[in-house]
Each structure stands twice: as C-alpha cells, then as structure tokens.
Protein backbone atom coordinates (compact mmCIF):
# COMPACT_ATOMS: atom_id res chain seq x y z
CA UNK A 1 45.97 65.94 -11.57
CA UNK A 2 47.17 64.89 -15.05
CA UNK A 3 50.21 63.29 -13.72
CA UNK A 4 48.67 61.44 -10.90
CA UNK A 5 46.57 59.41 -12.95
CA UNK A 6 49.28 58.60 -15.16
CA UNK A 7 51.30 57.52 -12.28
CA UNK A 8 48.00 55.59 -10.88
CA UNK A 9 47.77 53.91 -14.32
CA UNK A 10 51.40 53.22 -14.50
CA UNK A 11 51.32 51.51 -10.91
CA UNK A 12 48.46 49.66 -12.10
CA UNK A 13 49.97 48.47 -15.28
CA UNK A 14 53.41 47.86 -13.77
CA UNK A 15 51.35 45.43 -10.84
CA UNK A 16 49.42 43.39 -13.75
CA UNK A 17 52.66 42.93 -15.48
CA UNK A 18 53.67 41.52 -12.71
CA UNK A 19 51.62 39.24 -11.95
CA UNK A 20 51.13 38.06 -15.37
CA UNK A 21 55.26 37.63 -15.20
CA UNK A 22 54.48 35.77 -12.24
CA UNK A 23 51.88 33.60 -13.60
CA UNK A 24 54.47 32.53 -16.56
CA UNK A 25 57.69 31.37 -14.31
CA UNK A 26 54.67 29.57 -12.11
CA UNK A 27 53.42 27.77 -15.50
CA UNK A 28 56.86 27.22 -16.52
CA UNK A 29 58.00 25.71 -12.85
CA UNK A 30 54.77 23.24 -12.65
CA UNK A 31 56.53 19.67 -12.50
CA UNK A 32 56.12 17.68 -15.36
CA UNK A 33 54.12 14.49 -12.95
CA UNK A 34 51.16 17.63 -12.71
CA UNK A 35 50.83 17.79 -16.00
CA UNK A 36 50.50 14.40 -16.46
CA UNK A 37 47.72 14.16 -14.08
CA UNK A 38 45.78 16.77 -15.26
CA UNK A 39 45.86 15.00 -18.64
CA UNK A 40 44.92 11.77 -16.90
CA UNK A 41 42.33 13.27 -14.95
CA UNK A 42 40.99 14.78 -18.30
CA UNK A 43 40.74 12.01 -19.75
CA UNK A 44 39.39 10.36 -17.36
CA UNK A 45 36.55 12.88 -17.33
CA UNK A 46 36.25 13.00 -21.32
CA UNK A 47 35.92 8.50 -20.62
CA UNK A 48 33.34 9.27 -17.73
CA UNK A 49 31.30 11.29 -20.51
CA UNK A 50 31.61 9.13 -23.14
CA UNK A 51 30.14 6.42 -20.64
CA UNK A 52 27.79 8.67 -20.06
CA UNK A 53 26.47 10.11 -22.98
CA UNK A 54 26.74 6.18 -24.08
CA UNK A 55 24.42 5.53 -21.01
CA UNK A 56 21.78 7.91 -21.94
CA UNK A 57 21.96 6.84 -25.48
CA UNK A 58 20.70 3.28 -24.04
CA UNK A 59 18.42 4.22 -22.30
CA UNK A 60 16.60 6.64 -24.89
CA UNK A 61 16.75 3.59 -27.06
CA UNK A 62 15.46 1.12 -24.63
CA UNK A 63 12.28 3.57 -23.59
CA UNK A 64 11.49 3.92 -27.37
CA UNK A 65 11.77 0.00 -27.15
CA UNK A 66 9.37 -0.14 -24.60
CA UNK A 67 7.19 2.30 -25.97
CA UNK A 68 7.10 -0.08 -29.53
CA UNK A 69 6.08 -3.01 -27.30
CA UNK A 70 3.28 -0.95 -25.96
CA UNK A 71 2.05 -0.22 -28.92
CA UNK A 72 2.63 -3.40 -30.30
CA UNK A 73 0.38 -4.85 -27.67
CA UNK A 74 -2.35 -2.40 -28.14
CA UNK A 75 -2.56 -3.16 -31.61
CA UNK A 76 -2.92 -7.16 -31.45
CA UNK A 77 -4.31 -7.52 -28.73
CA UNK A 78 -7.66 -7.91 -30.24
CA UNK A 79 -6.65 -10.00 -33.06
CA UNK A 80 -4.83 -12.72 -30.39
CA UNK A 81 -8.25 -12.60 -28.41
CA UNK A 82 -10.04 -13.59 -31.55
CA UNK A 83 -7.48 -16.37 -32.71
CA UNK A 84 -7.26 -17.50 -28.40
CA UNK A 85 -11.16 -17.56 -29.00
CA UNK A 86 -10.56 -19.71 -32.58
CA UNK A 87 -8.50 -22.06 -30.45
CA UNK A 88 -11.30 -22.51 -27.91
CA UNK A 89 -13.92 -23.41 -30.14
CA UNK A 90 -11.35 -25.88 -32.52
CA UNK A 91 -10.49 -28.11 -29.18
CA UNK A 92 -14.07 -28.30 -28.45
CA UNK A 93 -15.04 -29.15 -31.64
CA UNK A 94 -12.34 -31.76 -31.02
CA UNK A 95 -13.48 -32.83 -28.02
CA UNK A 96 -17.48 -33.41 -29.28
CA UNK A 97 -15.96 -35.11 -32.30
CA UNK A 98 -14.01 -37.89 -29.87
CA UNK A 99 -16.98 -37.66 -27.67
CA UNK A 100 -19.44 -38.39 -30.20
CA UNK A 101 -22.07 -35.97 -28.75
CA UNK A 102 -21.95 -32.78 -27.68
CA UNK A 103 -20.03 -32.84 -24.59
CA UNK A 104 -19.40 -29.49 -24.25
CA UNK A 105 -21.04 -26.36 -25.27
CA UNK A 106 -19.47 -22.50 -25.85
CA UNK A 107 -21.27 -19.02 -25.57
CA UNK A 108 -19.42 -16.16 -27.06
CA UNK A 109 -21.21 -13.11 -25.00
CA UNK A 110 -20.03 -9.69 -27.10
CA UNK A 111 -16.39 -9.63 -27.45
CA UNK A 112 -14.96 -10.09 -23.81
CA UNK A 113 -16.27 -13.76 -22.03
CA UNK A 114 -16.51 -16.89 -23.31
CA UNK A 115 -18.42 -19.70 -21.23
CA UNK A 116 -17.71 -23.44 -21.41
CA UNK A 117 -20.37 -25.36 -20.51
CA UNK A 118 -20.10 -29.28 -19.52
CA UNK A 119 -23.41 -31.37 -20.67
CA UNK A 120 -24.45 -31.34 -16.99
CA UNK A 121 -24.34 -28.13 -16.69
CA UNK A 122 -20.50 -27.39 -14.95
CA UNK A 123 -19.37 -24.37 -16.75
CA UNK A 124 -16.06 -22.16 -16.39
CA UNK A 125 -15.84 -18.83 -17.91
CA UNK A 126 -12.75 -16.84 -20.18
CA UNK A 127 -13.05 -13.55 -19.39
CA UNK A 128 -11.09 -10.89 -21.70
CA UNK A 129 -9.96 -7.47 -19.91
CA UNK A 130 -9.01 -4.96 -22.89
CA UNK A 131 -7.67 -2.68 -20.49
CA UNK A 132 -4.49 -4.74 -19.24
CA UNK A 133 -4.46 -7.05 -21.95
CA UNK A 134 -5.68 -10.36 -19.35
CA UNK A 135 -7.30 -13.13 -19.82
CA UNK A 136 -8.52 -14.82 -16.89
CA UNK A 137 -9.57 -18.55 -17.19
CA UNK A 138 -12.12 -19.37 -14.04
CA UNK A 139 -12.25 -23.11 -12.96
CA UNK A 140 -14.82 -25.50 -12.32
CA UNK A 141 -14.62 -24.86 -8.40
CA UNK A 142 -14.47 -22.68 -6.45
CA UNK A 143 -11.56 -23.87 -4.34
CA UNK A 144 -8.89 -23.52 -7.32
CA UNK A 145 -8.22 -19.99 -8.00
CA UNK A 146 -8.51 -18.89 -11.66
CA UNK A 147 -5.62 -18.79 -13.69
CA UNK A 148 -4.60 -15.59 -15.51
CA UNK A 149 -2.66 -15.04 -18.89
CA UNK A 150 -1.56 -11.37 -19.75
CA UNK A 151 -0.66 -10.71 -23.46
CA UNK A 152 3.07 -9.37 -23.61
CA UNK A 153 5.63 -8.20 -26.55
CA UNK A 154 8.44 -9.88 -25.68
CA UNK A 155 11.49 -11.12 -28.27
CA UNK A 156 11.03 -14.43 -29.57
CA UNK A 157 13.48 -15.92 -32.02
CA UNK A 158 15.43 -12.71 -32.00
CA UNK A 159 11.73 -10.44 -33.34
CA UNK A 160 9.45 -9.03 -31.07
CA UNK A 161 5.98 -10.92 -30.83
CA UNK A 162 2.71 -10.58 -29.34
CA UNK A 163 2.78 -13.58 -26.65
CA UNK A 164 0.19 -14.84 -23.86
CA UNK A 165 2.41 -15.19 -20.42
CA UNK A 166 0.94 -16.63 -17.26
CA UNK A 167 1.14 -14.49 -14.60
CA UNK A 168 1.93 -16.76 -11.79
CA UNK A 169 4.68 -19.19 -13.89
CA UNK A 170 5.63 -16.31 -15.56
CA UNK A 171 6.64 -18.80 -19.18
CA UNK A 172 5.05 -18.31 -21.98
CA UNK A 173 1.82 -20.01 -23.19
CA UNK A 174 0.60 -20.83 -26.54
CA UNK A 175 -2.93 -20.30 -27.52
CA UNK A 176 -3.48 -23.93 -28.38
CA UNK A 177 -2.16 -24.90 -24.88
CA UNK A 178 -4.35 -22.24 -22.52
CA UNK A 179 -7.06 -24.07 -24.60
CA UNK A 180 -6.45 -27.15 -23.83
CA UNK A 181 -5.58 -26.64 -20.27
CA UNK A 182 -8.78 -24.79 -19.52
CA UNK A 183 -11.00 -27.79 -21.16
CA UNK A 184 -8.90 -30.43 -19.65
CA UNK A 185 -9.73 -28.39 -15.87
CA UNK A 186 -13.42 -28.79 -16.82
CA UNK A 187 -13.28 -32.50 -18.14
CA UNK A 188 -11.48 -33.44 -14.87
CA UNK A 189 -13.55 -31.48 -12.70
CA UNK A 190 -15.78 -34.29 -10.41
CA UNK A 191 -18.60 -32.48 -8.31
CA UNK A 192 -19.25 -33.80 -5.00
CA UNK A 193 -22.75 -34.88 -4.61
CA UNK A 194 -24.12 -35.16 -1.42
C-alpha cells in the first residue's frame, strides 16, 4: 500500500511537471505582437483609471463647491434682504425728495414684506421667502404677473458672491436696480377709472 501511493504521488508530480513544462515553452512561444497588446491594453486600462479616478476627483470637488454655495447663501441671505430693503427705502427717499412731497410711502411688516404705497393709495408689495431665498416683487395690476428674484452664489470676478438673479431672464440684478424697477412699475402704473 506503501508503494502505491508513492507511485500515485509520483504520477501526480510527474503530470504537474508537465504541465508547468508546458506552460513555459507556451510563454516562451507567445509572439512578440501579443505582448505588445497586452501592454497596450494595460495601459490603456491604467489611462481609463487615471481618467477615472481624475473624474471622481472633480466631481467630489465640485459637490463640496456646491455645498459652499449653499451655505454661502444661507448665511447672507438675511443680510442682502436687509441691504435690498436699504435700497428700497434710499430710492424712495429719492423719489419724495424730487417729488417734493411724499409721493410714496413704505411699511416694513416684521422681516419678510415690504409695501409701497402710491399717495392715492396704489400699492405693490416685496415679499421675502427665507425658505428658497425669493423675493417676489407684485405689480400695480393685476394683469402683469409679479416678478421674482432668487438670491444665488454664483462666481463673479473670478470669487464667489451672494447675487439676486431673476428667475425668468435668468441675468443678474443689482439691488439698486430691482429697486428702481419695482418703483418705476408703480410710478407708471395708470388705473382705469370708469
């Protein structure tokens, strides 16, 4: 019994020789344009991950962007509803001053709305949603459909800043213009009388 597994093992050993003698003259026969394209293909793969890798790398950095602008947003948005308010009340003040009288009149409710009221009694409201960061500017009539500002971080002059956007132009919109457009709408509004 001795001898049989020694002969088994032999067999065994003698078979795994061979193939690994086998597997040598096959490595040693592979044509030398099959070894280039492996190498090529290699590369091609180490490339493919490099892209890849450079891909992800991008985008990790652009979400982290994204999530600075968020932020960004959250924590100015206040302040630019103050200074949009500060620009209301300056071209008023403007206004009454060229008027000579007080031509128009502004009620600051608690934080959000602002109401512009003409002397005979036409009024359009600024309402301030600290949820989305919107301002939305109602006009004299009812006809015209209120115009709507959103506060973005966007990069201006090659820095991120806190800028009002209209939503329907989609350009940019300084605070002393949405002023001045919103009190030029009431000025120019003309109510029919019947």
């Amino acid at each position: 019994m001795f001898k049989a597994c020694e002969i088994r093992k032999g067999a065994e050993e003698s078979e795994e020789s061979e193939a690994a003698r086998r597997g040598k003259e096959r490595q040693r026969k592979v044509p030398v344009a099959v070894t280039i394209v492996v190498k090529i293909l290699g590369m091609c793969l180490h490339e493919a991950l490099r892209a890849y890798e450079a891909r992800r790398l991008r985008s990790a950095d652009r979400d982290e962007h994204l999530l600075l602008r968020s932020r960004m947003v959250q924590t100015q948005a206040q302040g630019r509803w103050i200074d949009l308010i500060g620009q209301f009340r300056a071209a008023i003040l403007t206004v009454n001053t060229e008027a000579g009288r007080a031509l128009l009149r502004v009620e600051n409710s608690p934080g959000t709305r602002l109401r512009i009221e003409r002397e005979d009694g036409i009024a359009i409201q600024v309402q301030y949603n600290s949820a989305l960061h919107r301002v939305n500017c109602s006009e004299p009539s009812a006809d015209t459909s209120a115009r709507e500002i959103e506060l973005k971080a966007l990069p201006v002059d090659g820095n991120d800043s806190t800028v009002w956007v209209d939503r329907t132009t989609r350009r940019l919109v300084p605070d002393a213009q949405i002023a001045e457009a919103v009190l030029q709408s009431l000025l120019q509004f003309a109510p029919i009388h019947a």
